[in-house]
N, C-alpha and C. Protein backbone atom coordinates (compact mmCIF):
# COMPACT_ATOMS: atom_id res chain seq x y z
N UNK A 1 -7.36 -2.12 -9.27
CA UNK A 1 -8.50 -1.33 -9.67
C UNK A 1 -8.13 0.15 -9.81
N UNK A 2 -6.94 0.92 -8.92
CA UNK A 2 -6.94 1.98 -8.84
C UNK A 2 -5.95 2.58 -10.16
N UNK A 3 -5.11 1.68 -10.54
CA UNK A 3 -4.53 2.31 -12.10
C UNK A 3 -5.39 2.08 -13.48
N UNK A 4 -6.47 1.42 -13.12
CA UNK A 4 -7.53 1.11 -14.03
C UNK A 4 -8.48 2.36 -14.05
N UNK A 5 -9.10 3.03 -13.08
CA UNK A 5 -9.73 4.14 -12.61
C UNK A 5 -9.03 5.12 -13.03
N UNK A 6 -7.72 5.39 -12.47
CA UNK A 6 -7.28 6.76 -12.82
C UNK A 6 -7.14 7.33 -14.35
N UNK A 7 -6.99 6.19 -15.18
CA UNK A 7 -6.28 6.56 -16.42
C UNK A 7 -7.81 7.44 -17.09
N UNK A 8 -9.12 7.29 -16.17
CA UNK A 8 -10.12 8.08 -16.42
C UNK A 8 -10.49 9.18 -16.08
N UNK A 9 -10.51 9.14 -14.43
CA UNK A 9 -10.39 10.07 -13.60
C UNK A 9 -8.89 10.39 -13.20
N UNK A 10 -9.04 11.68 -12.06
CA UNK A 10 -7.50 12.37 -11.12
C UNK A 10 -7.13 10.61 -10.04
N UNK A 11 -6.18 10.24 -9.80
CA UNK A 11 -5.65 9.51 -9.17
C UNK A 11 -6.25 9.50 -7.65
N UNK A 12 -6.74 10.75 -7.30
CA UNK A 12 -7.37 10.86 -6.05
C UNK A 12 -8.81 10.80 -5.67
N UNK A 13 -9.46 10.61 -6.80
CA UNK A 13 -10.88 10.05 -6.80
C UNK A 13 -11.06 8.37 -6.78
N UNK A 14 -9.93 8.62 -7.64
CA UNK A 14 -9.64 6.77 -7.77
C UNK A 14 -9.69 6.02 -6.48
N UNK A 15 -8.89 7.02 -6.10
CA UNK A 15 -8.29 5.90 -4.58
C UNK A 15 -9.95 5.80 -3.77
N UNK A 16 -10.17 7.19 -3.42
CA UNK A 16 -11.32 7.53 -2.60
C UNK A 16 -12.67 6.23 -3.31
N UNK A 17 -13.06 6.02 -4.58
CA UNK A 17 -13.77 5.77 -4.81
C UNK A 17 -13.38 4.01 -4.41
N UNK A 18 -12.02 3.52 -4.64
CA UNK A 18 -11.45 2.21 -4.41
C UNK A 18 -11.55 1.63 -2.83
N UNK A 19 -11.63 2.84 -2.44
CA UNK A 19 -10.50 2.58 -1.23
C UNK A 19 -11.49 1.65 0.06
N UNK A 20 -12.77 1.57 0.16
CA UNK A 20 -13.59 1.01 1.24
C UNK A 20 -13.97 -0.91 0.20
N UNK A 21 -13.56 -0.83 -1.01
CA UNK A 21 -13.60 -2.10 -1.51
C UNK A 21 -12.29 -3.12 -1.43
N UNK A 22 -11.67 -2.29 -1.62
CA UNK A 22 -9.85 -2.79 -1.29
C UNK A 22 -9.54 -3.19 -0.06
N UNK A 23 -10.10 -2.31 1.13
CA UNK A 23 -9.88 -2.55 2.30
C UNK A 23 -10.56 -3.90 2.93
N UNK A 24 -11.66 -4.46 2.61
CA UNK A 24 -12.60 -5.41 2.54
C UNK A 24 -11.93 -6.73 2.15
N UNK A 25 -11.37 -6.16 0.60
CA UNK A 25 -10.72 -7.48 0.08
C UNK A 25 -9.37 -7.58 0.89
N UNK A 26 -8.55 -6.72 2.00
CA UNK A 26 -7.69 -7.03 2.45
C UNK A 26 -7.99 -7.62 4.34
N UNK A 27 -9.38 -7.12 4.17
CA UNK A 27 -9.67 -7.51 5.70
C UNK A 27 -9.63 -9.36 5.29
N UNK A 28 -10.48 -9.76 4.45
CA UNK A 28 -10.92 -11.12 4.01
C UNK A 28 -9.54 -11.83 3.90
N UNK A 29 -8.34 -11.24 2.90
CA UNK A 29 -7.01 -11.90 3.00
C UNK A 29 -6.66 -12.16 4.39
N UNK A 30 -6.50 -11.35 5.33
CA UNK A 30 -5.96 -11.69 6.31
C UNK A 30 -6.48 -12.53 7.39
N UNK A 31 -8.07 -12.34 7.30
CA UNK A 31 -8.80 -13.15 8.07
C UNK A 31 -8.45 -14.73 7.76
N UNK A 32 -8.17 -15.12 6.14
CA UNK A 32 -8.17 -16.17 5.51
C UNK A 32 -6.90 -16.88 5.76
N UNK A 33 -5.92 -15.99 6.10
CA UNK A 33 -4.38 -16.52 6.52
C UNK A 33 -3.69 -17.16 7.45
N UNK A 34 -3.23 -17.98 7.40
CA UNK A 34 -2.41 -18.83 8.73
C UNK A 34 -1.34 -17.93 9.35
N UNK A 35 -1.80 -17.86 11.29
CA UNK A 35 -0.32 -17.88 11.64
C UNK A 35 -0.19 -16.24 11.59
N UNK A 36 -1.39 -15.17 11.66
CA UNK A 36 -1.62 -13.84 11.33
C UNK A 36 -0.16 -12.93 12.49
N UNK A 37 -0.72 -13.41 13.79
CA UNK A 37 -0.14 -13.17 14.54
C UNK A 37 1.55 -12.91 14.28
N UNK A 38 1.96 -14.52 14.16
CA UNK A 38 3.63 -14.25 14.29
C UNK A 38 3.75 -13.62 12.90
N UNK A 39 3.50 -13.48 11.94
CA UNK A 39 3.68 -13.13 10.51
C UNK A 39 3.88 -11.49 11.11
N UNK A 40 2.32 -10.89 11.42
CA UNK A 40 2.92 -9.62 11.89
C UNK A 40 3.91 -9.39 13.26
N UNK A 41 4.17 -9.75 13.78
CA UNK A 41 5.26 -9.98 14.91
C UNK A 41 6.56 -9.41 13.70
N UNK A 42 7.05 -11.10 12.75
CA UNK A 42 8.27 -10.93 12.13
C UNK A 42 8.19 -9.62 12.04
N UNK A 43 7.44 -9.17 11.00
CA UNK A 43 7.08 -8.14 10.00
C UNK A 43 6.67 -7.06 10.86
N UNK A 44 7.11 -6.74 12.36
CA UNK A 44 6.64 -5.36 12.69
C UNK A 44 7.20 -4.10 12.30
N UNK A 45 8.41 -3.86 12.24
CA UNK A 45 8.66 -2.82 11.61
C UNK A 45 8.04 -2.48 9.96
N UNK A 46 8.35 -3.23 9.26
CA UNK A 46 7.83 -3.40 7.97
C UNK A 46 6.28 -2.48 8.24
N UNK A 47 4.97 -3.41 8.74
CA UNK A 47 3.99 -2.79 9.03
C UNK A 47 3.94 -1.40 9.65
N UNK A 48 5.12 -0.74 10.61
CA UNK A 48 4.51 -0.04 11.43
C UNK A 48 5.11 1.41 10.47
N UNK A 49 6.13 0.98 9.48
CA UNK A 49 6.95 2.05 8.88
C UNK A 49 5.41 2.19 7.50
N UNK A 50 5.11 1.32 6.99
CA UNK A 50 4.35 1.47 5.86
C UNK A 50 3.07 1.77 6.53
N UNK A 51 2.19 2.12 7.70
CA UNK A 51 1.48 2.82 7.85
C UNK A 51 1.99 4.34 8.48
N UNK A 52 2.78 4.43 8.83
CA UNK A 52 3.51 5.87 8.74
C UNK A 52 3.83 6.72 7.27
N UNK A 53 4.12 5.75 6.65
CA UNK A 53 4.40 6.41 5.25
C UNK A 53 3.19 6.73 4.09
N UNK A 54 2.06 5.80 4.49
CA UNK A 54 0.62 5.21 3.96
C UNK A 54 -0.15 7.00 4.52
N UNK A 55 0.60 7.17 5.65
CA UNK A 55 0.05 8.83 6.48
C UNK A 55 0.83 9.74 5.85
N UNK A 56 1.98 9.38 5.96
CA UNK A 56 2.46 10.99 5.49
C UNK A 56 1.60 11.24 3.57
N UNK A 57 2.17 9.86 2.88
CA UNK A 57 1.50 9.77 1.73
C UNK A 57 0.13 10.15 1.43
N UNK A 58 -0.69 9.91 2.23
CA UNK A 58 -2.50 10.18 1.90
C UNK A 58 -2.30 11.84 2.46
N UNK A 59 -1.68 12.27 3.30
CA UNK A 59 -1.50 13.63 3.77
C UNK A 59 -1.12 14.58 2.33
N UNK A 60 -0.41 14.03 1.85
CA UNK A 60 0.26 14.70 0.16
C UNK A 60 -0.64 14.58 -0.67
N UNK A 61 -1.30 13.48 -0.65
CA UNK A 61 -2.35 13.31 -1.63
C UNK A 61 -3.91 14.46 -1.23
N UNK A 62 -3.30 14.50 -0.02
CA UNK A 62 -4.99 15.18 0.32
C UNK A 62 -5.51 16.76 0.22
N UNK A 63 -3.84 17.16 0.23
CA UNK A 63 -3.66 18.69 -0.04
C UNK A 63 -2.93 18.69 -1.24
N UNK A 64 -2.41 18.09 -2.05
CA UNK A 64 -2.18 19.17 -3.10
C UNK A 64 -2.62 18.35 -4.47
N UNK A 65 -2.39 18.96 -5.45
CA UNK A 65 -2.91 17.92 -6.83
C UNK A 65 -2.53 17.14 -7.28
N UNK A 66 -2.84 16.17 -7.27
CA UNK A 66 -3.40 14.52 -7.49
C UNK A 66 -2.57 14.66 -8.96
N UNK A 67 -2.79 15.25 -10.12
CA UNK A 67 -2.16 14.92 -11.26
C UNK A 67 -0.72 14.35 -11.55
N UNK A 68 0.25 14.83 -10.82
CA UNK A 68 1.66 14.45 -10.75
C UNK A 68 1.85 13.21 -10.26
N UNK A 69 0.98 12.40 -9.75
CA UNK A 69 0.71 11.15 -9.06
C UNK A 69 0.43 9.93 -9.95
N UNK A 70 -0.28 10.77 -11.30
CA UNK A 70 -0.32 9.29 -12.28
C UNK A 70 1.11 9.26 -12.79
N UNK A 71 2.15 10.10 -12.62
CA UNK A 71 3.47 9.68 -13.36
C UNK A 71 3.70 8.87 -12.01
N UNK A 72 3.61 8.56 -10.78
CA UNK A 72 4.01 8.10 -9.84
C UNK A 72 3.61 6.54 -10.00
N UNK A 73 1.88 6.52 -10.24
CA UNK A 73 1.48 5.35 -10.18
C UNK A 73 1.74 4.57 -11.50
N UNK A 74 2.47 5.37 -12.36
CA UNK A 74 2.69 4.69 -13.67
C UNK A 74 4.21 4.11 -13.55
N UNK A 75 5.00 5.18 -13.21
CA UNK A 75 6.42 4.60 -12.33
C UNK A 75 6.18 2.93 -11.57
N UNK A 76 5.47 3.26 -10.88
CA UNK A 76 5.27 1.96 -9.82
C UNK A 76 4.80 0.35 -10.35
N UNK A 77 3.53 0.86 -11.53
CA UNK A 77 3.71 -0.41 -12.43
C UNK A 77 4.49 -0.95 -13.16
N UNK A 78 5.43 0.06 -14.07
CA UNK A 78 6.48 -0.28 -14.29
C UNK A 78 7.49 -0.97 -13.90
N UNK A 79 7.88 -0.64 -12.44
CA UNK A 79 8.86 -1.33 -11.43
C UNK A 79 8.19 -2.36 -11.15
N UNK A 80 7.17 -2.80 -10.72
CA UNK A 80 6.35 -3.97 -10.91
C UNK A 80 6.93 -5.01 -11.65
N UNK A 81 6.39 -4.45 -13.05
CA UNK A 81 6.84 -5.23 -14.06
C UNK A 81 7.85 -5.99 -14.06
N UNK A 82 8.95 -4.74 -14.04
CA UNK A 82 10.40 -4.95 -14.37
C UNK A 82 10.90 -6.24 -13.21
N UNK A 83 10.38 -5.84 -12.20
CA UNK A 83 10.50 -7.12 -11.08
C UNK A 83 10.03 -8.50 -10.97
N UNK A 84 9.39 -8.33 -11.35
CA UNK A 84 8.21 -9.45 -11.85
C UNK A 84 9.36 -10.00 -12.75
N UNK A 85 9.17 -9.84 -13.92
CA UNK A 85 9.53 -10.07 -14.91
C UNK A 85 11.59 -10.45 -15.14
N UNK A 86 12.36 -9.48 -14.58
CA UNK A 86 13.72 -10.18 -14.24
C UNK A 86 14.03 -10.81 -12.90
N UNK A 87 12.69 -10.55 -11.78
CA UNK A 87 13.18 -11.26 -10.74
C UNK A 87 14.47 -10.75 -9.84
N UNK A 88 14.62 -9.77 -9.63
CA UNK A 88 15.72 -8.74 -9.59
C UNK A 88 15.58 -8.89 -7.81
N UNK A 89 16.85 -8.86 -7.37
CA UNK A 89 17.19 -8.97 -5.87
C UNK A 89 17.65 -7.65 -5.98
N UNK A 90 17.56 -6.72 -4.49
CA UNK A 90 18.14 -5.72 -3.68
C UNK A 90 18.95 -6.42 -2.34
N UNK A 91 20.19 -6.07 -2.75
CA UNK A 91 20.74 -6.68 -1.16
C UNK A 91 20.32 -5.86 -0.22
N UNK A 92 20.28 -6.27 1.05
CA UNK A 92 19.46 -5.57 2.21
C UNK A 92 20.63 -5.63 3.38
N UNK A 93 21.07 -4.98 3.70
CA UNK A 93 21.83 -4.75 4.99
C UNK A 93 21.18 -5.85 6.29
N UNK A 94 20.78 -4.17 7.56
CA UNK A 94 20.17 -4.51 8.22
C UNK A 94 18.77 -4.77 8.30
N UNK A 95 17.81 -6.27 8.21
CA UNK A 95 16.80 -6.35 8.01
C UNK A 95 15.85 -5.37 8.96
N UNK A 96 16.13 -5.04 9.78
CA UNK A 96 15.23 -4.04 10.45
C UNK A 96 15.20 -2.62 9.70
N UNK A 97 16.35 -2.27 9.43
CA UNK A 97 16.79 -0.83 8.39
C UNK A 97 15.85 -1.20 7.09
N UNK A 98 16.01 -2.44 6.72
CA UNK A 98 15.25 -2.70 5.51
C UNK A 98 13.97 -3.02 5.49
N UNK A 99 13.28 -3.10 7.04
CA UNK A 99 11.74 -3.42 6.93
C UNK A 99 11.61 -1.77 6.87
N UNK A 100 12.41 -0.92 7.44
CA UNK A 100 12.10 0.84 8.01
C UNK A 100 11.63 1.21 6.41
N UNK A 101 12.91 1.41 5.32
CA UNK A 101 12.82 2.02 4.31
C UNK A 101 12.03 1.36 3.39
N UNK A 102 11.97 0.06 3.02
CA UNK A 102 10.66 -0.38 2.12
C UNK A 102 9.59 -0.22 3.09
N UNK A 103 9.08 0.27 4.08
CA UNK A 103 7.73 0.09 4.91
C UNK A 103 7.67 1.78 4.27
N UNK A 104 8.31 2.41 4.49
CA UNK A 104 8.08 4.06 3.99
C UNK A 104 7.96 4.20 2.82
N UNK A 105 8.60 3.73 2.16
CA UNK A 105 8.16 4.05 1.00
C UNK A 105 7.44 3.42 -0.13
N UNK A 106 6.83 2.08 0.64
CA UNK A 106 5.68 1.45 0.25
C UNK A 106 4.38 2.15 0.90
N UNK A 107 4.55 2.35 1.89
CA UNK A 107 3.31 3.36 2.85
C UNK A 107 3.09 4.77 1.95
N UNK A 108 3.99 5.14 1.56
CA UNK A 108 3.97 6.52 1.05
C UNK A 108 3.29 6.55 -0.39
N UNK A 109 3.74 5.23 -1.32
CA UNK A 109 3.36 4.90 -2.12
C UNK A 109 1.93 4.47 -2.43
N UNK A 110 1.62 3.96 -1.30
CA UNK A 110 -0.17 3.44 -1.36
C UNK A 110 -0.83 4.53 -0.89
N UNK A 111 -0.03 5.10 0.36
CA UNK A 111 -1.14 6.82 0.11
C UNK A 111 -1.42 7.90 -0.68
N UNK A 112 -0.60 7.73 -1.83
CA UNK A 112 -0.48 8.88 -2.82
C UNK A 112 -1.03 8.28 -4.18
N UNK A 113 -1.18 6.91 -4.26
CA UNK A 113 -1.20 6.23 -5.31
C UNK A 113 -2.12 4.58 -5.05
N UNK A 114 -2.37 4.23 -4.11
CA UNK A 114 -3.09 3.01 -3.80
C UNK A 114 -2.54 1.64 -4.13
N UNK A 115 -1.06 2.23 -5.12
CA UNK A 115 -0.28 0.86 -5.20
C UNK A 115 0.86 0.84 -4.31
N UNK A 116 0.92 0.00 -3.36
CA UNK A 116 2.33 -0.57 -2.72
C UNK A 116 3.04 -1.58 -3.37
N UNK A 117 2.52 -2.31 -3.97
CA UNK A 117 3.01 -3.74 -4.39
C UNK A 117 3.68 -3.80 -4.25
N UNK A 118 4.20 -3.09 -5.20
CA UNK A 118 6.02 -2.74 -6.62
C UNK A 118 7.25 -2.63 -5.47
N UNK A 119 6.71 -1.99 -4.59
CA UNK A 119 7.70 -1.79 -3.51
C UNK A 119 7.79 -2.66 -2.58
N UNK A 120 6.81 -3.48 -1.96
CA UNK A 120 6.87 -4.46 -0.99
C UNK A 120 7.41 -5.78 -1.94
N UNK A 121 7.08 -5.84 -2.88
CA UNK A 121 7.71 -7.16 -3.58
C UNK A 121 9.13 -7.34 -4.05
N UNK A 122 9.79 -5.72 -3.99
CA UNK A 122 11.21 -5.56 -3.89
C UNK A 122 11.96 -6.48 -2.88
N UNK A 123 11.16 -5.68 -1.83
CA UNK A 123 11.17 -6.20 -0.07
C UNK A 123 11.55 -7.70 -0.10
N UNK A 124 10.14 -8.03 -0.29
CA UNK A 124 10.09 -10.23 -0.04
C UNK A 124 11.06 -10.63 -1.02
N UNK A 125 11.12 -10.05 -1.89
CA UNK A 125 11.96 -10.88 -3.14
C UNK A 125 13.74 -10.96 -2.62
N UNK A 126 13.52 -9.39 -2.02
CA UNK A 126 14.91 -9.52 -1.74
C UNK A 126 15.41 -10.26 0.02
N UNK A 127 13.97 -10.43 0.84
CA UNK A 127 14.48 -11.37 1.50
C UNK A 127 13.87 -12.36 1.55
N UNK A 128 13.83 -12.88 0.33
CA UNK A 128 13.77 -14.42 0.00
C UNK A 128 12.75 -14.72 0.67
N UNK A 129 11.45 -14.25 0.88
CA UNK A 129 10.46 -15.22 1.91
C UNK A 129 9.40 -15.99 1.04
N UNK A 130 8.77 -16.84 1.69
CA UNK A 130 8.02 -17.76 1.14
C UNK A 130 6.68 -17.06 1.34
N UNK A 131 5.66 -17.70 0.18
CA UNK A 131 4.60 -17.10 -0.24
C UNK A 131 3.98 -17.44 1.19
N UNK A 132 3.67 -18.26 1.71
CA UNK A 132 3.01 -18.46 2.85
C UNK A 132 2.89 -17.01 3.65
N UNK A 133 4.19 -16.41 3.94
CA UNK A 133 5.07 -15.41 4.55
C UNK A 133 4.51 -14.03 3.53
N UNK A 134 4.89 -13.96 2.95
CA UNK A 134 4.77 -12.90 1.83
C UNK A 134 3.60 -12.29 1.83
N UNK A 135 1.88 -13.13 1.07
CA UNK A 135 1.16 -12.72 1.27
C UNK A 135 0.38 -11.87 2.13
N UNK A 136 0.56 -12.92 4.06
CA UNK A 136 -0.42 -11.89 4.15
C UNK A 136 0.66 -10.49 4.59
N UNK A 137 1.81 -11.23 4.97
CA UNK A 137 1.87 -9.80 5.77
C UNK A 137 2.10 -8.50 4.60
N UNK A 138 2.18 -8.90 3.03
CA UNK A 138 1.70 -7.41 2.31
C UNK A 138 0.32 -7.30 2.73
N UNK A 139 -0.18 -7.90 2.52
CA UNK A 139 -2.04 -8.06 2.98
C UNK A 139 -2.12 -7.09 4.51
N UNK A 140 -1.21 -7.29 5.18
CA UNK A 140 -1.64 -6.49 6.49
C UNK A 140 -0.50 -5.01 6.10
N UNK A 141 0.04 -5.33 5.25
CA UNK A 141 0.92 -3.37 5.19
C UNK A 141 -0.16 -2.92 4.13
N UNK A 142 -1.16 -3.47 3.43
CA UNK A 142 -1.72 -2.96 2.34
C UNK A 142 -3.28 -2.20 3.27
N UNK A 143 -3.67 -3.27 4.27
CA UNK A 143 -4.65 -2.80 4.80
C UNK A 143 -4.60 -1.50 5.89
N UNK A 144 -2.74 -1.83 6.50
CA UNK A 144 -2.60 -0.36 7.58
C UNK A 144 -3.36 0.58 6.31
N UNK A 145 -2.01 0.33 4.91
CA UNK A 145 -2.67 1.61 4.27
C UNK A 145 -3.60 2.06 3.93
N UNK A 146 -4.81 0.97 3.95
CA UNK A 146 -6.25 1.58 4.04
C UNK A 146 -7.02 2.28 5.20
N UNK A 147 -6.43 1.44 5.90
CA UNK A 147 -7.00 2.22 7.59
C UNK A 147 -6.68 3.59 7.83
N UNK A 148 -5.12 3.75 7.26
CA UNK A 148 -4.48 5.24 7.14
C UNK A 148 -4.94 5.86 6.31
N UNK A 149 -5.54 5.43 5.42
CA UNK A 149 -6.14 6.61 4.55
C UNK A 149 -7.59 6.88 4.45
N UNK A 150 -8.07 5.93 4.85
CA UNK A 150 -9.55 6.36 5.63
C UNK A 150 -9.52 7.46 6.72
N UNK A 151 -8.74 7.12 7.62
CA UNK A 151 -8.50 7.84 8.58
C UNK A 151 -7.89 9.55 8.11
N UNK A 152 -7.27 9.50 7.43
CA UNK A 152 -6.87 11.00 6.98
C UNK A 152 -7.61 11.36 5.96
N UNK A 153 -8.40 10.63 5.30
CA UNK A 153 -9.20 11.43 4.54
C UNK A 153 -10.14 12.02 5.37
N UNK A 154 -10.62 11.13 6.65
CA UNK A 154 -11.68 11.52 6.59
C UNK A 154 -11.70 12.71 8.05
N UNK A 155 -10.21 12.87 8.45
CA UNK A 155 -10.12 13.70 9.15
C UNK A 155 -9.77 15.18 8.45
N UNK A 156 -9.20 15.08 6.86
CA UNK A 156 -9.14 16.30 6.00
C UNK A 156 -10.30 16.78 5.13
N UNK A 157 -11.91 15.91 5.42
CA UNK A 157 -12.78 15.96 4.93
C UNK A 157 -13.03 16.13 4.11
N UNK A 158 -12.47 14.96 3.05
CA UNK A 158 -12.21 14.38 1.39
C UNK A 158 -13.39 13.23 1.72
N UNK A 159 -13.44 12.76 2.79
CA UNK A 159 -14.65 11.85 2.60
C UNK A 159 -15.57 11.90 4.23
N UNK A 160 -16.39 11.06 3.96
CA UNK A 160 -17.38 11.16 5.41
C UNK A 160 -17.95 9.91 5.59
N UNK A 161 -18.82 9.53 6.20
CA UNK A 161 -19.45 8.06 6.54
C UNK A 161 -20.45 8.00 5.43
N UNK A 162 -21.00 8.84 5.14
CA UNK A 162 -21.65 9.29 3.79
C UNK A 162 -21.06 8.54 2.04
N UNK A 163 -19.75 9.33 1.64
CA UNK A 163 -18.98 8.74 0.99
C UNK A 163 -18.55 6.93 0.91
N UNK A 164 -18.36 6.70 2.38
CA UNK A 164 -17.78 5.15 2.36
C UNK A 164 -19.76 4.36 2.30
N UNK A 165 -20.37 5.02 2.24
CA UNK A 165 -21.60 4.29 1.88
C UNK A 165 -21.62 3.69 0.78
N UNK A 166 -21.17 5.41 0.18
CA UNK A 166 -21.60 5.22 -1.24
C UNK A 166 -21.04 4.43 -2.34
N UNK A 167 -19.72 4.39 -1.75
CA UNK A 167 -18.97 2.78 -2.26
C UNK A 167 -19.49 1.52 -2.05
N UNK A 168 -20.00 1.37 -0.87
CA UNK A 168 -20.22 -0.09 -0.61
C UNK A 168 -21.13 -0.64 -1.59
């Protein structure tokens, strides 16, 4: 929804206006998922780096201008694509090193831009996990990044309890 929005509006209204519907549809994924627990267990670093980065990211997004961000979120569909589409492996060292740096800069990516995908699907693809696996735990790095950016918006007072009404 949020590269659909922006190409109208600044990238940072987008998110704000997305962001309490997204989070919903990611509470429901995970509620809906088998096995929540050990999934985030495997996947703790992964999660704990992409809501760190989901912070520093919504922090960038919250102070300075949003415009330089649709070349970001346009970058990101692209890589999408390109992944999608050749199926492209990254060898990964140490899997913990490699949950650190795709968790950052998928975190960083959904706070500045509301898409992680492109980057977490680097991640699974390149360690081979099964959709079972895959889903939710993007589903739970997608929702830190909502929680993180609720949370810093609404501590940089870009939004209020007011605002997340007005979405619902």
């Amino acid at each position: 929804a949020t590269p659909l929005i922006a190409v109208f509006i600044d990238v940072k209204i987008a998110i704000l206006i997305t962001l309490l519907p997204t989070a919903t549809v990611n509470i429901a994924s995970v509620l809906t998922a088998i096995d929540v627990p050990a999934i985030a267990a495997k996947y703790f670093w992964l999660l704990v780096t992409s809501l760190i980065g989901a912070i520093i990211g919504s922090m960038v997004i919250a102070h300075t201008d949003p415009s330089p961000f649709r070349l970001v979120l346009a970058a990101l569909i692209c890589l999408f694509l390109l992944i999608s589409h050749f199926n492209w492996r990254v060898p990964m060292g140490s899997n913990t090193t490699a949950m650190a740096v795709f968790g950052i800069l998928a975190g960083f990516a959904g706070g500045t831009t509301n898409v992680m995908v492109g980057v977490l699907i680097v991640y699974f693809l390149a360690a081979n996990t099964t959709r079972s696996e895959t889903v939710p735990a993007m589903n739970l790095c997608f929702l830190a990044g909502k929680v993180s950016q609720i949370g810093v918006f609404m501590f940089t007072g870009l939004i209020n309890l007011q605002w997340l009404l007005y979405t619902v």
